[in-house]
C-alpha atoms as a PDB file:
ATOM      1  CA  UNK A   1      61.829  87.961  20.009  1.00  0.00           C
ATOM      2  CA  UNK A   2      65.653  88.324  21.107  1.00  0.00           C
ATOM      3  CA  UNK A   3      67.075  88.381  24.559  1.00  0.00           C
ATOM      4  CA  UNK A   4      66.646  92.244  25.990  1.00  0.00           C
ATOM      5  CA  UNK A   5      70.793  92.674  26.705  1.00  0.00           C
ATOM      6  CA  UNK A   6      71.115  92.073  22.703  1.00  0.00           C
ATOM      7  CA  UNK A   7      68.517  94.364  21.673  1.00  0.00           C
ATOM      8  CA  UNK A   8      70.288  96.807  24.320  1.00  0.00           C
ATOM      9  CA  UNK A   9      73.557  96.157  22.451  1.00  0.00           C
ATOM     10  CA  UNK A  10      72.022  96.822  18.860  1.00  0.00           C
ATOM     11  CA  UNK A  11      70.150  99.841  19.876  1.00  0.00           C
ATOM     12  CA  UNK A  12      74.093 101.240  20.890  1.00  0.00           C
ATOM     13  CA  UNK A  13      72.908 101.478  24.726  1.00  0.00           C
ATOM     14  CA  UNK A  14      75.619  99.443  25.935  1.00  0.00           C
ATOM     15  CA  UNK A  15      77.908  96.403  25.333  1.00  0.00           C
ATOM     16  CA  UNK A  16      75.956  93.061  26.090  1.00  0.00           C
ATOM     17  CA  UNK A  17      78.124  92.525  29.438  1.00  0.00           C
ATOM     18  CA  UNK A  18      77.457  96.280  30.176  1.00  0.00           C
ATOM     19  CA  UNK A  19      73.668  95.870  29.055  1.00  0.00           C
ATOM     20  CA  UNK A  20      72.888  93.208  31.556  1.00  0.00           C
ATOM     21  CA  UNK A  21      74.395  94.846  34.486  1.00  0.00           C
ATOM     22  CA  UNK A  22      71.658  97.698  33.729  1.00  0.00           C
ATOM     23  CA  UNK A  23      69.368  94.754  33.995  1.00  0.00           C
ATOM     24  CA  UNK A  24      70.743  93.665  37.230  1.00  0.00           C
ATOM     25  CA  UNK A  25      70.572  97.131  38.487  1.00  0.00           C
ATOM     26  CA  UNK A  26      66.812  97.659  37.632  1.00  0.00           C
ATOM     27  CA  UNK A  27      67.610 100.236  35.208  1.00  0.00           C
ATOM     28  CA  UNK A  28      65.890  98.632  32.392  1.00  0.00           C
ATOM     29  CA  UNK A  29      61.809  98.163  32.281  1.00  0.00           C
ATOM     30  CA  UNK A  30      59.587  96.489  29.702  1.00  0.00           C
ATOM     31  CA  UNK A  31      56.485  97.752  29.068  1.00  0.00           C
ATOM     32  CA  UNK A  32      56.549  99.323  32.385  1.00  0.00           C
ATOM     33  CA  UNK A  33      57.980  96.401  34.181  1.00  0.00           C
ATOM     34  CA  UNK A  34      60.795  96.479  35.574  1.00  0.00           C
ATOM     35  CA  UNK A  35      63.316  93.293  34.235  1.00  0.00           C
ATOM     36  CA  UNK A  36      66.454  91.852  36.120  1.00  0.00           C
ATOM     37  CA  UNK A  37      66.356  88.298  34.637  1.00  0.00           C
ATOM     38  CA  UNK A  38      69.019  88.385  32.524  1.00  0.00           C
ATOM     39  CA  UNK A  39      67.063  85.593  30.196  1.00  0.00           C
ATOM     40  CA  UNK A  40      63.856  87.779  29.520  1.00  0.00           C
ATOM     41  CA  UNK A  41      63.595  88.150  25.776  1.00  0.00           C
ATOM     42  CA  UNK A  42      60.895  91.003  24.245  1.00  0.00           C
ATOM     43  CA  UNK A  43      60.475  92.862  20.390  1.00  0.00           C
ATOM     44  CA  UNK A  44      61.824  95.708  19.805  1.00  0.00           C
ATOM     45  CA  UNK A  45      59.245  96.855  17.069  1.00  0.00           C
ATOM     46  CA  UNK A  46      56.418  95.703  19.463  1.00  0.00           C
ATOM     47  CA  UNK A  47      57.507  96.450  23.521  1.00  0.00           C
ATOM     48  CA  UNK A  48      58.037  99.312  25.050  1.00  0.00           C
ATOM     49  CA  UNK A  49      61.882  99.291  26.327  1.00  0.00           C
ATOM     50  CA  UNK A  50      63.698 101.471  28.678  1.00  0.00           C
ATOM     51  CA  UNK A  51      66.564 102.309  30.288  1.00  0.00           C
ATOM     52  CA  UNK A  52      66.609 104.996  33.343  1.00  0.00           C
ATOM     53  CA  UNK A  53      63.084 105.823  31.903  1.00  0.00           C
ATOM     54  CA  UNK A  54      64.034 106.319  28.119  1.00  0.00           C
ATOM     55  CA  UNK A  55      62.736 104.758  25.466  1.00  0.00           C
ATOM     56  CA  UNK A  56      64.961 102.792  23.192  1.00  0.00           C
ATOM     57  CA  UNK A  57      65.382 102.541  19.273  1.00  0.00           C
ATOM     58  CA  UNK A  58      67.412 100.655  17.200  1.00  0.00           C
ATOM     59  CA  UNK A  59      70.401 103.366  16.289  1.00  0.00           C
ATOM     60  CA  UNK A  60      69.314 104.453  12.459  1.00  0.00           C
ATOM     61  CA  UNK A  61      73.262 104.642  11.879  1.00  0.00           C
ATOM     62  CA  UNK A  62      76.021 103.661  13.282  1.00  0.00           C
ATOM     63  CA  UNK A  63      78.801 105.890  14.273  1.00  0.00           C
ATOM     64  CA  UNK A  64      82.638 104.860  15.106  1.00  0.00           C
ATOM     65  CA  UNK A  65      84.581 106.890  16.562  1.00  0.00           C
ATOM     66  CA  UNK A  66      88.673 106.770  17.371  1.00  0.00           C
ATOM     67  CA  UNK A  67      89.849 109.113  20.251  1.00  0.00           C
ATOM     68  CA  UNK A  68      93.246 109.678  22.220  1.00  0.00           C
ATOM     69  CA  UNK A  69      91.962 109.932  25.608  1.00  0.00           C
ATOM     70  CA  UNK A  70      94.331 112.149  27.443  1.00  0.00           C
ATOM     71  CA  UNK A  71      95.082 111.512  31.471  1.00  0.00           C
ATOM     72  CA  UNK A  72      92.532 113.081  33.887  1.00  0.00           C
ATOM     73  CA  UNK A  73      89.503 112.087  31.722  1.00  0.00           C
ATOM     74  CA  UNK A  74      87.056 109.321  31.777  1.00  0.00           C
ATOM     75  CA  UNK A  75      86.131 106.546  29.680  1.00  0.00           C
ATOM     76  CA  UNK A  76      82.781 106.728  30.553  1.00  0.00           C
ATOM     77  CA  UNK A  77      79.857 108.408  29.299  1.00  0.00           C
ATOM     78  CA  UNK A  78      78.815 110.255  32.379  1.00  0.00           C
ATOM     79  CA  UNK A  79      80.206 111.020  36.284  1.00  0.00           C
ATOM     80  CA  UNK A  80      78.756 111.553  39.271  1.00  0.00           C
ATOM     81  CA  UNK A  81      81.598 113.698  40.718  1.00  0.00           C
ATOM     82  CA  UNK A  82      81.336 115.591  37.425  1.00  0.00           C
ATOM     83  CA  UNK A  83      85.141 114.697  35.961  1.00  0.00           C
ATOM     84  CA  UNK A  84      85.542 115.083  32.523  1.00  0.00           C
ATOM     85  CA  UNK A  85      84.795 112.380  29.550  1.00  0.00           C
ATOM     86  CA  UNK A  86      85.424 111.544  26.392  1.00  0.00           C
ATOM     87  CA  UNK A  87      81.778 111.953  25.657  1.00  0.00           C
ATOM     88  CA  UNK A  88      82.610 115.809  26.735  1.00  0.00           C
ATOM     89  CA  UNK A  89      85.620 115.704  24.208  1.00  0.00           C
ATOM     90  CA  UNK A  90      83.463 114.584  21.296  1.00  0.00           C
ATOM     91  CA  UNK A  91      79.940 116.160  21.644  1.00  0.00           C
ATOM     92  CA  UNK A  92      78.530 114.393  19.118  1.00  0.00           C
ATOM     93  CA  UNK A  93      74.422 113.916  19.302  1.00  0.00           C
ATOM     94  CA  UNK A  94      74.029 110.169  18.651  1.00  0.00           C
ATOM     95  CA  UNK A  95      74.441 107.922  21.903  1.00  0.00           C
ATOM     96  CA  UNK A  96      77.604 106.793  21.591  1.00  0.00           C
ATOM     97  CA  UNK A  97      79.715 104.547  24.288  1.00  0.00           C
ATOM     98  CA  UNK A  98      83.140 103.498  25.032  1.00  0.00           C
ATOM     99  CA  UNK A  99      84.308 100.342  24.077  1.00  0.00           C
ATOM    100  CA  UNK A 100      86.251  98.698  27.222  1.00  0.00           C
ATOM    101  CA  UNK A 101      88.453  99.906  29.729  1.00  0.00           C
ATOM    102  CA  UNK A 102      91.107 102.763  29.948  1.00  0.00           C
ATOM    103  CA  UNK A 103      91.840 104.334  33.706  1.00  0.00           C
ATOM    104  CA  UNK A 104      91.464 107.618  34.441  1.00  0.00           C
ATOM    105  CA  UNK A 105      95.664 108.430  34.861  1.00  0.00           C
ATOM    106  CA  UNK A 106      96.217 106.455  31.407  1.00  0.00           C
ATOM    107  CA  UNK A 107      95.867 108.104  27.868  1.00  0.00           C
ATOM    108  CA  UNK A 108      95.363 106.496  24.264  1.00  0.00           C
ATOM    109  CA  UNK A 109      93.155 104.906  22.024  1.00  0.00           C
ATOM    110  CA  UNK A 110      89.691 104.494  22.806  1.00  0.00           C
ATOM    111  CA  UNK A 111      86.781 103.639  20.335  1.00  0.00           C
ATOM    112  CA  UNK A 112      83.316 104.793  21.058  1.00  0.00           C
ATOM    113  CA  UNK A 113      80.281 103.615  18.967  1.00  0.00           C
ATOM    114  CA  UNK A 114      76.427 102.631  19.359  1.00  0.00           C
ATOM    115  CA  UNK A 115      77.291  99.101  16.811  1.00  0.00           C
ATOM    116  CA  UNK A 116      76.617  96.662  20.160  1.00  0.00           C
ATOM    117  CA  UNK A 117      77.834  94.351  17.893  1.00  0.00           C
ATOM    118  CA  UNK A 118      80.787  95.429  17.381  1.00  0.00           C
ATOM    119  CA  UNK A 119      81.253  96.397  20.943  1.00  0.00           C
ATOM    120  CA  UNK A 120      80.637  92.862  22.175  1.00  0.00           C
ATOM    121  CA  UNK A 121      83.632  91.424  19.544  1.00  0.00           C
ATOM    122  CA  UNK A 122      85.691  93.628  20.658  1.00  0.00           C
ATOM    123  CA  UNK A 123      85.402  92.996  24.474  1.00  0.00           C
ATOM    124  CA  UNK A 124      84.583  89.491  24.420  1.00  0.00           C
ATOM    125  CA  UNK A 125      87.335  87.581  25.392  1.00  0.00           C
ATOM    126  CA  UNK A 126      87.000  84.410  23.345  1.00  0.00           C
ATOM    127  CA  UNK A 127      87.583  87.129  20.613  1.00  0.00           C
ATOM    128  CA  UNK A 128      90.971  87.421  21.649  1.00  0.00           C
ATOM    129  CA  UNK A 129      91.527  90.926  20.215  1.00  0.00           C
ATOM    130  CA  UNK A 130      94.452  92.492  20.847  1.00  0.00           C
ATOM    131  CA  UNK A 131      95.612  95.957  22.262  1.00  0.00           C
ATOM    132  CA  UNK A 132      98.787  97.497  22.987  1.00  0.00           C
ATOM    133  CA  UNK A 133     100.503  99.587  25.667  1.00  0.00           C
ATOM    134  CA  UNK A 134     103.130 101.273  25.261  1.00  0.00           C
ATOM    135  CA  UNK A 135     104.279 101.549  29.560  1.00  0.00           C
ATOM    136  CA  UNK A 136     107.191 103.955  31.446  1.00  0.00           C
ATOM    137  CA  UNK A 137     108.320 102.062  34.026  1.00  0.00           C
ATOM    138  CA  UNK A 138     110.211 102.618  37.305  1.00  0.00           C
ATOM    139  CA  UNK A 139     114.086 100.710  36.855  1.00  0.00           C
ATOM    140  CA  UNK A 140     115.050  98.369  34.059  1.00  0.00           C
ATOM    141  CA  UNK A 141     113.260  95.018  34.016  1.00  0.00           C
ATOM    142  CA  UNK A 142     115.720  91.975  33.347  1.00  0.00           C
ATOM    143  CA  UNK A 143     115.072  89.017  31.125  1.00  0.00           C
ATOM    144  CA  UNK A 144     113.459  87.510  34.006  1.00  0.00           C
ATOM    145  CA  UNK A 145     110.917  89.881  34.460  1.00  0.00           C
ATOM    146  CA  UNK A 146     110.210  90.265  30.885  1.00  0.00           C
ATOM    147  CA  UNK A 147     109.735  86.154  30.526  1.00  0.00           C
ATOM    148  CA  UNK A 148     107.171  86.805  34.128  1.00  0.00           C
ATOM    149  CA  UNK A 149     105.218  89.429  32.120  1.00  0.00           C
ATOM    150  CA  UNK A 150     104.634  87.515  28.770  1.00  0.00           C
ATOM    151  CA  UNK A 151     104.356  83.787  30.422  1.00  0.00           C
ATOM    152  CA  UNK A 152     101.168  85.714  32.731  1.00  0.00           C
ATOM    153  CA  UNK A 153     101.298  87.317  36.795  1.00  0.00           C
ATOM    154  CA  UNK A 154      98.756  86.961  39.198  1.00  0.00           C
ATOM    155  CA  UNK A 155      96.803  89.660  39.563  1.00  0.00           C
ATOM    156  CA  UNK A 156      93.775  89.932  41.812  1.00  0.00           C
ATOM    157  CA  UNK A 157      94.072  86.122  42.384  1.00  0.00           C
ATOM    158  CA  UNK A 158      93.865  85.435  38.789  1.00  0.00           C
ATOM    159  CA  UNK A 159      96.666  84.533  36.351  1.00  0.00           C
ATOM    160  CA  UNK A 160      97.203  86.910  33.176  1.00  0.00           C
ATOM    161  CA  UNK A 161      96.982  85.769  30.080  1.00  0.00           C
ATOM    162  CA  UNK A 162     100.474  85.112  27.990  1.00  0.00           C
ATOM    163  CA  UNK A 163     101.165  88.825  26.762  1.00  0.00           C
ATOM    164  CA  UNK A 164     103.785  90.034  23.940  1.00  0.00           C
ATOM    165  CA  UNK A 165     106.463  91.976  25.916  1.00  0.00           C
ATOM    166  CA  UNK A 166     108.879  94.313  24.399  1.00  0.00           C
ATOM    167  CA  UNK A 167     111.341  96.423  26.250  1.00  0.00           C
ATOM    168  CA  UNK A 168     112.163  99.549  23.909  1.00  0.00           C
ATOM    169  CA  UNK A 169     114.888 100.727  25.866  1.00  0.00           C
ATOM    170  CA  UNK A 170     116.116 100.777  29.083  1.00  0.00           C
ATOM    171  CA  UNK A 171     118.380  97.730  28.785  1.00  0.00           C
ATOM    172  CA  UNK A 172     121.891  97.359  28.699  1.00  0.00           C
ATOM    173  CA  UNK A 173     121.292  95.969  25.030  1.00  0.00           C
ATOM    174  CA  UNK A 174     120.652  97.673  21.902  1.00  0.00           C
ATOM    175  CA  UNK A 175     118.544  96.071  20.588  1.00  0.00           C
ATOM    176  CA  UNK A 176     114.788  95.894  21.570  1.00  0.00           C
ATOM    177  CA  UNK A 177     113.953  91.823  23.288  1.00  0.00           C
ATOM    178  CA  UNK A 178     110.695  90.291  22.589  1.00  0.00           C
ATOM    179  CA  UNK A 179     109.559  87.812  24.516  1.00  0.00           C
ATOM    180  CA  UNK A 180     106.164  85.503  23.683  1.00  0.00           C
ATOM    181  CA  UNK A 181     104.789  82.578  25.393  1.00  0.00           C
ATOM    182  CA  UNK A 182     101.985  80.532  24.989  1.00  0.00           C
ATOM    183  CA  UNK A 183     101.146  79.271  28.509  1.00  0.00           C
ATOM    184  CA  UNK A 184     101.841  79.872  31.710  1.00  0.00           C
ATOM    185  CA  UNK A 185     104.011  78.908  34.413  1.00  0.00           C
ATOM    186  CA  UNK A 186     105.012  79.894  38.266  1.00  0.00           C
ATOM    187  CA  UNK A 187     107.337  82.139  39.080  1.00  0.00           C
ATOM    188  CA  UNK A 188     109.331  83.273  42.045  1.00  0.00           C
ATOM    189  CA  UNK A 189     108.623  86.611  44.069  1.00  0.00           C
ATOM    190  CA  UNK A 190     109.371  90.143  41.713  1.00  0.00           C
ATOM    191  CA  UNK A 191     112.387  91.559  41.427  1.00  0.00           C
ATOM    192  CA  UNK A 192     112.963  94.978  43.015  1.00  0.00           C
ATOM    193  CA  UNK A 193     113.108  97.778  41.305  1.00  0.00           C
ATOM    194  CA  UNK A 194     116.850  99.597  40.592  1.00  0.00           C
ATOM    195  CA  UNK A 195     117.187 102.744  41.305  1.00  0.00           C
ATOM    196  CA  UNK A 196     115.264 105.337  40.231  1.00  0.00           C
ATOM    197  CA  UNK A 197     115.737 104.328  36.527  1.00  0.00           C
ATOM    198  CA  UNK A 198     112.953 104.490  34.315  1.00  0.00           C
ATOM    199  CA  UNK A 199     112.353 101.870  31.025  1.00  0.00           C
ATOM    200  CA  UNK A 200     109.580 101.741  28.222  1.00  0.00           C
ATOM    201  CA  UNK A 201     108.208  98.531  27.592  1.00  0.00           C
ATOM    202  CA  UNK A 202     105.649  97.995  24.883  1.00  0.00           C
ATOM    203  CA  UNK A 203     102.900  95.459  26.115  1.00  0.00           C
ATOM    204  CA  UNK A 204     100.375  93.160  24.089  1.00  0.00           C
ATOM    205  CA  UNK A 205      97.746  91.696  25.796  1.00  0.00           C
ATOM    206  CA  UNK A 206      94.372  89.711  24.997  1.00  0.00           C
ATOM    207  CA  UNK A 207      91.885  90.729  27.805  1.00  0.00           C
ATOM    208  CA  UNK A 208      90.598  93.644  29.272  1.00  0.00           C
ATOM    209  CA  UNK A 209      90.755  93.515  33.005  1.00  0.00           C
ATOM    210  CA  UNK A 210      90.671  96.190  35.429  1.00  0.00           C
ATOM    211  CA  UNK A 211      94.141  98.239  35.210  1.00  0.00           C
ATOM    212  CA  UNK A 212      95.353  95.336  34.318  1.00  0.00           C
ATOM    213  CA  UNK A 213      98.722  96.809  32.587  1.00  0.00           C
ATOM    214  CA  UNK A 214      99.535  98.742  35.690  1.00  0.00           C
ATOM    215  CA  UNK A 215      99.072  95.883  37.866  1.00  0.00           C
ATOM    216  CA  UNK A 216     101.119  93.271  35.548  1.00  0.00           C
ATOM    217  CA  UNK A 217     104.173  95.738  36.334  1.00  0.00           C
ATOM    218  CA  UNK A 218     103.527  95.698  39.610  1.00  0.00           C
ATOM    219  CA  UNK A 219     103.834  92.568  39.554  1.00  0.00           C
ATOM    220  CA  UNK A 220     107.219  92.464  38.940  1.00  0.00           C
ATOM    221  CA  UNK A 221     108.507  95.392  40.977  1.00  0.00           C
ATOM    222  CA  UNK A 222     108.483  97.879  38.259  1.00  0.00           C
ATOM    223  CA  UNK A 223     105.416 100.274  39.105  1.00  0.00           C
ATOM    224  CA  UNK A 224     104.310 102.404  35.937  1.00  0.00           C
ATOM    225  CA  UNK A 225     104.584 106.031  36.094  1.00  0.00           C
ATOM    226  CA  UNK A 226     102.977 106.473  32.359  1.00  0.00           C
ATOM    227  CA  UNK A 227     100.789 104.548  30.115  1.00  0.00           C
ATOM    228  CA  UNK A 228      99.350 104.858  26.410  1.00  0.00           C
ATOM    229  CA  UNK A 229      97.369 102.864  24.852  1.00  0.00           C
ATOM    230  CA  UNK A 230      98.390 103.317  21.317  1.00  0.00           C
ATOM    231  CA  UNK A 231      96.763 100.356  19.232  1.00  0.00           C
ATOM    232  CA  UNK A 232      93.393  98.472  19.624  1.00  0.00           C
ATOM    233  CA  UNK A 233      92.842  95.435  17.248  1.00  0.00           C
ATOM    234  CA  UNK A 234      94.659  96.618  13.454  1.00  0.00           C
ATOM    235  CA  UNK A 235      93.633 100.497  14.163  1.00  0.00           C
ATOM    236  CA  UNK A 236      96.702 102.745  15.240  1.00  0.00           C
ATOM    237  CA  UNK A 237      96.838 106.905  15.104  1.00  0.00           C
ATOM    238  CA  UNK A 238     100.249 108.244  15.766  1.00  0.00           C
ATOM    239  CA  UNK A 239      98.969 111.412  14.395  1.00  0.00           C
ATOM    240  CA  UNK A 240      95.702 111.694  16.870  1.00  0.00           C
ATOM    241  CA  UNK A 241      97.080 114.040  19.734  1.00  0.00           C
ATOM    242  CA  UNK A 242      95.458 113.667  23.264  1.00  0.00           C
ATOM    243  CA  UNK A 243      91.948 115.226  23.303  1.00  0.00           C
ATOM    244  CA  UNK A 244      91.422 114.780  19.587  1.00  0.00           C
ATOM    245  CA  UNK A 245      89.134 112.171  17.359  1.00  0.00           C
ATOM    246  CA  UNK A 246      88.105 110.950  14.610  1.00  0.00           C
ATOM    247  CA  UNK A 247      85.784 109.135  13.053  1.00  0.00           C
ATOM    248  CA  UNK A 248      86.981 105.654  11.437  1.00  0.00           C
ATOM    249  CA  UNK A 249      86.911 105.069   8.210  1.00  0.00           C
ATOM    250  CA  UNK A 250      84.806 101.869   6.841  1.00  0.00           C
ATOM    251  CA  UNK A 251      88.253 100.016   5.734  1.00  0.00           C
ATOM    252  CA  UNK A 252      89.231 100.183   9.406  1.00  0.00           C
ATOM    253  CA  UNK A 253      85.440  99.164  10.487  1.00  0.00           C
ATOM    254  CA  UNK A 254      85.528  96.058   8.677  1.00  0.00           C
ATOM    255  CA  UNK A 255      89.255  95.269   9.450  1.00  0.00           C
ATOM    256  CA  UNK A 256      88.071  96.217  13.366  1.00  0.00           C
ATOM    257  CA  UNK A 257      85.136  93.165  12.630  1.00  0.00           C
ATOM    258  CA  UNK A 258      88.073  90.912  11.277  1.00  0.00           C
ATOM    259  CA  UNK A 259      90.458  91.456  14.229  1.00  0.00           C
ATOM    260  CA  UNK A 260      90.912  88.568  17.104  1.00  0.00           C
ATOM    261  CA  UNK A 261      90.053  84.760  16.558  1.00  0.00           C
END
């Protein structure tokens, strides 16, 4: 007997965090019950398990796939308003799902894969792993701003974690700054933006909140106008134009089950 959001997970329905919220929303039955206690444990090879009326088996493979999401689609498997998704851009026949968050106006790296497991290291954030922005901002951020960014903003009444910051150009310098921190501290109000400048930074972070790149720069007065995700973990593509994918290779699987703490 395991808990029903793991054997969700394993059978490459959903992440576990993504698994119980089907559970919250009633979408998940067991043995014709309906089940919204996010405790309730049942066997696979024994109960009948669905979600939305469909009867789940543990995935006989896994697949793992990399793919540079252009702007305009969704990282989502489906959409009421009919949009487009990256599920339209692969086609493949096994359920596959993507693996956190990318918005709908940002492009880059996105895995999708029905390994829960994997899913759940990935997004977990005691797991720590890394991903990387590469972000076209409005004016040139100063050293203050850059020190704001890495020490952590509030966002959405919350305080980022301490981020790797690297403006690429766009300063006054020549040389790209770096600037790391390991904990945070306050800050006074953001700078304005100058001008109608624009700068590339090249952002690290540790979490996956909601636009949470976008709203870090808001933060400090410096409003994105484009944003690529172009690493997640060790696995990078520079070759992978938007709207293509591939699948990874099992070198970059088991570095992808290395990565974080």
């Amino acid at each position: 007997m395991e808990r029903l959001q793991k054997i969700l997970s394993q059978a490459g329905i959903a992440s576990r965090r993504a698994s119980e919220q089907l559970m919250l929303d009633g979408r998940v039955s067991v043995n014709g019950e309906t089940v919204t206690e996010l405790g309730t444990k049942a066997d696979v090879s024994r109960d009948d398990i669905r979600v939305d009326g469909r009867r789940i088996k543990v995935a006989e493979h896994h697949r793992y796939i990399l793919v540079n999401k252009p702007a305009g689609v969704l990282a989502t498997r489906s959409d009421p308003q009919r949009r487009p998704t990256v599920i339209d851009l692969v086609g493949v026949r096994e359920y596959v799902y993507p693996v956190g968050r990318l918005d709908f106006e940002s492009q880059g790296l996105l895995l999708l894969t029905n390994d829960g497991e994997l899913a759940a290291r990935l997004t977990h954030p005691r797991h720590a792993v890394p991903r990387v922005y590469e972000a076209r901002v409005l004016g040139v951020p100063d050293s203050r701003d850059l020190d704001r960014l890495a020490r952590g903003v509030e966002i959405d009444g919350r305080r980022t974690l301490p981020a790797e910051v690297v403006l690429v150009h766009g300063s006054p310098a020549s040389a790209p700054r770096t600037v790391r921190h390991a904990s945070p501290r306050r800050t006074n109000a953001p700078s304005a933006t100058r001008g109608r400048d624009e700068s590339l930074l090249r952002i690290t972070i540790r979490e996956g909140r909601n636009r949470q790149v976008r709203k870090m720069c808001d933060a400090i007065g410096h409003p994105v106008t484009h944003l690529a995700r172009v690493a997640i973990g060790p696995i990078r593509d520079t070759r992978l134009k938007p709207g293509q994918w591939r699948e990874l290779t099992a070198d970059e699987v088991r570095r992808l089950r290395n990565a974080g703490n």
